[in-house]
C-alpha atoms as a PDB file:
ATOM      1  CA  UNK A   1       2.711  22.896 -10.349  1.00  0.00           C
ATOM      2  CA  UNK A   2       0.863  19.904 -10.519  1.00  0.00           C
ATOM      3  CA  UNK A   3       3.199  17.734 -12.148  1.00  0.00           C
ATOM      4  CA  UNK A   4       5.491  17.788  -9.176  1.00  0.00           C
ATOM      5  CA  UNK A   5       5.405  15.204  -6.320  1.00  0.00           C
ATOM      6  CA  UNK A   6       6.339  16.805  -3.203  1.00  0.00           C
ATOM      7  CA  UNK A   7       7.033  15.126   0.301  1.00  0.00           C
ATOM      8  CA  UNK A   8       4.052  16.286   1.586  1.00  0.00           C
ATOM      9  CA  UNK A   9       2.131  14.313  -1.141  1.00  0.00           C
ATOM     10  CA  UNK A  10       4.004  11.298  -0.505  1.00  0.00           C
ATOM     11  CA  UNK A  11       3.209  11.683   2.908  1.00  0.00           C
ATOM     12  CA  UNK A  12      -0.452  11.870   2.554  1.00  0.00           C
ATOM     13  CA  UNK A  13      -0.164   8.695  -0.099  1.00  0.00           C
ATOM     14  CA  UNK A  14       1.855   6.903   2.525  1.00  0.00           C
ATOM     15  CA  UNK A  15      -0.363   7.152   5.463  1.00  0.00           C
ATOM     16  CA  UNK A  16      -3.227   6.277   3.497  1.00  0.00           C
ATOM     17  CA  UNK A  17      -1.597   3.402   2.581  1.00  0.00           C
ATOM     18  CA  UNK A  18       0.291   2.150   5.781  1.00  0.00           C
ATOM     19  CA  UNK A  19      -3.871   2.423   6.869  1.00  0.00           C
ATOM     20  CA  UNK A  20      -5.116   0.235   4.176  1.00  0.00           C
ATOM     21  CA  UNK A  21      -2.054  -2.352   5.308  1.00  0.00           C
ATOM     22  CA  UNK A  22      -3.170  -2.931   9.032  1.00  0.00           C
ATOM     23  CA  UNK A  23      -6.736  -3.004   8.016  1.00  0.00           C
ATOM     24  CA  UNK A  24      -5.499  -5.701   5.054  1.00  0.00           C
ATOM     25  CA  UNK A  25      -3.574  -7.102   8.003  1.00  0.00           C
ATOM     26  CA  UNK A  26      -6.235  -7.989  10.189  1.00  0.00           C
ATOM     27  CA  UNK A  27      -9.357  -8.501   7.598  1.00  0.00           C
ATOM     28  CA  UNK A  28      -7.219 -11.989   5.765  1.00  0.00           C
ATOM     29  CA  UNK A  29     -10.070 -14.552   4.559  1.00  0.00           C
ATOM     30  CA  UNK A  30      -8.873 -17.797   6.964  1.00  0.00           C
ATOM     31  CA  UNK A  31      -8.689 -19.383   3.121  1.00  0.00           C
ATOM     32  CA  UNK A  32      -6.269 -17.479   1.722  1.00  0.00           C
ATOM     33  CA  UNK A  33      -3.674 -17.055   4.404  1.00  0.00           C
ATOM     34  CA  UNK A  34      -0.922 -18.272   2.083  1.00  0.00           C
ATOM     35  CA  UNK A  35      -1.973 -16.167  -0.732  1.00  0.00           C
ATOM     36  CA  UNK A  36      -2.352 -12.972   2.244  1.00  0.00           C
ATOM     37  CA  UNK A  37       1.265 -13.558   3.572  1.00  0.00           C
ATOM     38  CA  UNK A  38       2.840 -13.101   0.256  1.00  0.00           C
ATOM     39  CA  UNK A  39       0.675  -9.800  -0.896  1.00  0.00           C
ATOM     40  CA  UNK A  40       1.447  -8.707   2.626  1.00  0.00           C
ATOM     41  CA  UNK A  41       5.038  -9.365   2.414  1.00  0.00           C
ATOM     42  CA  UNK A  42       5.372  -7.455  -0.929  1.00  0.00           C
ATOM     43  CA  UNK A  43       3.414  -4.794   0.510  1.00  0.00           C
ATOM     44  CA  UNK A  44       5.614  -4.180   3.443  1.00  0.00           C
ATOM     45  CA  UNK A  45       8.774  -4.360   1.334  1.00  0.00           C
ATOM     46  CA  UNK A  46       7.572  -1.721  -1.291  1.00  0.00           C
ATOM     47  CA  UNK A  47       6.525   0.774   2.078  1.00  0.00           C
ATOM     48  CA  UNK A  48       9.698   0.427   3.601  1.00  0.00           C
ATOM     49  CA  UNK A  49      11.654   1.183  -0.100  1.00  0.00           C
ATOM     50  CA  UNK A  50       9.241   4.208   0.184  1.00  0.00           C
ATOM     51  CA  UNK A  51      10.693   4.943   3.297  1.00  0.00           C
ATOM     52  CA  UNK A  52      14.742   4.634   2.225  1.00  0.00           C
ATOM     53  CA  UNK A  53      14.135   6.926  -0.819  1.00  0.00           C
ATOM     54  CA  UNK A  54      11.943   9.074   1.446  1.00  0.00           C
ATOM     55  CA  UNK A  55      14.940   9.688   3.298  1.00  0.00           C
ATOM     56  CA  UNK A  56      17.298  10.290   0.343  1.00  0.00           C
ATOM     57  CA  UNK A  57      14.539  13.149  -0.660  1.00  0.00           C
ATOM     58  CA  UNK A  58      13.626  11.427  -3.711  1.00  0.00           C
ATOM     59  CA  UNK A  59       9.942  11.424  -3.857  1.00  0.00           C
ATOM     60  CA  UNK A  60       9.257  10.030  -7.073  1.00  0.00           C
ATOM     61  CA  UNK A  61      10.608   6.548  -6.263  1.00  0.00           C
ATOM     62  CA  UNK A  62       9.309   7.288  -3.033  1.00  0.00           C
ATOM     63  CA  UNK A  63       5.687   7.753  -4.312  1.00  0.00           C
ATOM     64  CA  UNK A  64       5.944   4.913  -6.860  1.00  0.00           C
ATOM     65  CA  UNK A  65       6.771   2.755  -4.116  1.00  0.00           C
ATOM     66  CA  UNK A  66       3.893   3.896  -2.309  1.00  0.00           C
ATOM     67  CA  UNK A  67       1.700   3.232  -5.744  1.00  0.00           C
ATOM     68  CA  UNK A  68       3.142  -0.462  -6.141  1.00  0.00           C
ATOM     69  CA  UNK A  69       2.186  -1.141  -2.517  1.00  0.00           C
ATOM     70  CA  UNK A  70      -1.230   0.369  -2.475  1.00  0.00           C
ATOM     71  CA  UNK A  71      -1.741  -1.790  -6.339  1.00  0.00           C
ATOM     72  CA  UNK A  72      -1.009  -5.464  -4.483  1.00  0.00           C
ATOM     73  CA  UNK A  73      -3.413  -4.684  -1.223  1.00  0.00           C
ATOM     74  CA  UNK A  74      -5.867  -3.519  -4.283  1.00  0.00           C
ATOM     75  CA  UNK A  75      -5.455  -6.839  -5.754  1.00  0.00           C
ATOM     76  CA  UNK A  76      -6.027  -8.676  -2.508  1.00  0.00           C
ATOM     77  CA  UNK A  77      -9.124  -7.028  -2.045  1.00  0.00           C
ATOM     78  CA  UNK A  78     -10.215  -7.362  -5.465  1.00  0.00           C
ATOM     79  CA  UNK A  79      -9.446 -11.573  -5.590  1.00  0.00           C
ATOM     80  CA  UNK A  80     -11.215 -11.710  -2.310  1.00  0.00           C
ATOM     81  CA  UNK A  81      -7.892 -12.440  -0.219  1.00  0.00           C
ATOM     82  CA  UNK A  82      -8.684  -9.663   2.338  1.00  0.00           C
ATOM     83  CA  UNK A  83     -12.063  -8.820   3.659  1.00  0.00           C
ATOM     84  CA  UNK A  84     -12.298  -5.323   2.981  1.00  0.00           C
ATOM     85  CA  UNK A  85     -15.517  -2.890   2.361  1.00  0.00           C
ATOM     86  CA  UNK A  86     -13.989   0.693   2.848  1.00  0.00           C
ATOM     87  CA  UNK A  87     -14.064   1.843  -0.469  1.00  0.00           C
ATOM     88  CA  UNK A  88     -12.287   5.098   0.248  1.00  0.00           C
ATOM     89  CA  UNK A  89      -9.054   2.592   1.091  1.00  0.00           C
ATOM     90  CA  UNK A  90      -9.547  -0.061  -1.409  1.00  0.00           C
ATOM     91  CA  UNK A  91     -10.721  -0.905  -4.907  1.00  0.00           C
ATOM     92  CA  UNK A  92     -13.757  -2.665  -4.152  1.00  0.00           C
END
């Protein structure tokens, strides 16, 4: 079924975004450090909430976490906080 969100899709969605937060990590525009630190702060708190309901086995918070976290390093990219090109990783 496609309507069902397995571990191994949350996974995948994880690791694709845990990637997109160390490049976001180490691409930060020297003018928007202040603006970086909080997305990146956000970020890291909505991957490791993926991970606690990861390990409870439910993968629909799990994967919404994972979409919430993925949105803000988006939005970073998109105001030009993080220097970013990799369109595969980021909405740019």
């Amino acid at each position: 079924m496609k309507n069902i969100i397995t571990k191994e899709k949350v996974e995948k969605y994880l690791a694709i975004s845990s990637k997109a937060f160390e490049i976001a990590k180490s691409s930060i525009v020297k003018s928007k450090k202040k603006e970086a630190k909080e997305i990146l702060i956000i970020v890291k708190c909505y991957l490791n909430d993926s991970m606690f309901f990861m390990n409870k086995k439910d993968y629909v918070n799990a994967f919404a976490c994972i979409n919430y976290s993925h949105g803000w390093l988006d939005c970073g990219a998109r105001l030009k906080i993080f220097y970013v090109k990799d369109n595969r990783l980021f909405s740019v």
